[in-house]
Protein backbone atom coordinates (compact mmCIF):
# COMPACT_ATOMS: atom_id res chain seq x y z
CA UNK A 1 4.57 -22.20 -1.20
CA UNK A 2 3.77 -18.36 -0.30
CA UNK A 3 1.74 -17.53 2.72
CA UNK A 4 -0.40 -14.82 2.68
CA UNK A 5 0.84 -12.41 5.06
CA UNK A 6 -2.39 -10.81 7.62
CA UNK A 7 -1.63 -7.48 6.00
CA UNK A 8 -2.88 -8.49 3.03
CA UNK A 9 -6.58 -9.48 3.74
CA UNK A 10 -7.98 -7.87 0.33
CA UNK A 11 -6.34 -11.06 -1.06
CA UNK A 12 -8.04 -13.87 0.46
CA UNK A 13 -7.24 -16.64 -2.14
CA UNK A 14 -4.61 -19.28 -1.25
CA UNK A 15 -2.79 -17.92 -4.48
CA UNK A 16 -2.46 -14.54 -3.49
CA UNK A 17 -0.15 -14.24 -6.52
CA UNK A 18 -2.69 -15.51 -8.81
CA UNK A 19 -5.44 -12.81 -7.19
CA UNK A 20 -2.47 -10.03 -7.61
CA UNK A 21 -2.28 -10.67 -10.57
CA UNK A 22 -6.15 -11.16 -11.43
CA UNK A 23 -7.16 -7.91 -9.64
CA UNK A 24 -8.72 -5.13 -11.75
CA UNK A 25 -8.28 -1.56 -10.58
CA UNK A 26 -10.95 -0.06 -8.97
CA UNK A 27 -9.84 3.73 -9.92
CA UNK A 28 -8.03 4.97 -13.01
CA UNK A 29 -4.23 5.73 -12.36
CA UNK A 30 -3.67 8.80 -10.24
CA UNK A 31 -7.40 9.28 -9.60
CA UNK A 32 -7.06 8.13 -5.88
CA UNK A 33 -4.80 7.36 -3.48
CA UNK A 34 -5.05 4.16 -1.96
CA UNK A 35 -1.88 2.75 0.32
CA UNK A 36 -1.12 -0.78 -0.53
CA UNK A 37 1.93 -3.33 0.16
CA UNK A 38 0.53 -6.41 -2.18
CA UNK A 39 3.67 -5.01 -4.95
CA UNK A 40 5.92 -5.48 -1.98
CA UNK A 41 4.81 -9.44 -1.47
CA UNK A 42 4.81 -9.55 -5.96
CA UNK A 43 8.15 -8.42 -5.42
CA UNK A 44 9.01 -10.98 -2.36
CA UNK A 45 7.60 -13.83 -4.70
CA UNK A 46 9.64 -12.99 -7.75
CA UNK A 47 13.00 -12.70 -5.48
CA UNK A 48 12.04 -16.13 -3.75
CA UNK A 49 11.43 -18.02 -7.12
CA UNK A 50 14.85 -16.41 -8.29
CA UNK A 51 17.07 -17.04 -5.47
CA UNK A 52 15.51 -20.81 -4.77
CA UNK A 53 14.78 -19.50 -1.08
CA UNK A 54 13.04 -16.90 1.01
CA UNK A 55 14.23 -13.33 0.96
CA UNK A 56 14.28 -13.14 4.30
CA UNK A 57 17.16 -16.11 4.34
CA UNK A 58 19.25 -14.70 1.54
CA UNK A 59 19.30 -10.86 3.71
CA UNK A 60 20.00 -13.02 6.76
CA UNK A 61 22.86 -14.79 4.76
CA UNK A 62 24.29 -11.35 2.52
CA UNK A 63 23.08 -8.67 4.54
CA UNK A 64 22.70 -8.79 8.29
CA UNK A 65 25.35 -11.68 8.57
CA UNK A 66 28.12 -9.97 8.01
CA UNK A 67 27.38 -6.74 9.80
């Protein structure tokens, strides 16, 4: 189970994925400039489902470890 992270409070669903992937653009492509992490988390989720764990414990495990 995801957890919405506080950053994200224009996703206020319990399936933020679901909403991500719901959500209709407000403003045609290159139109406006709007600074959002929510294809950051999209990206977290796929990794997760991928690796069978968080991505935070698979960089613990292959990244940081070994430095």
């Amino acid at each position: 189970m995801f957890t919405l992270p506080p950053t994200m409070r224009h996703f206020h669903g319990i399936d933020w994925v679901q909403d991500f992937l719901s959500a209709v653009p407000q403003h045609a492509p290159g139109t406006v400039f709007r600074y959002d992490t929510s294809s950051t988390f999209m990206v977290s989720a796929i990794l997760s489902r991928v690796l069978g764990r968080s991505v935070e414990c698979y960089l613990s495990d292959k990244l940081f470890a070994p430095l």
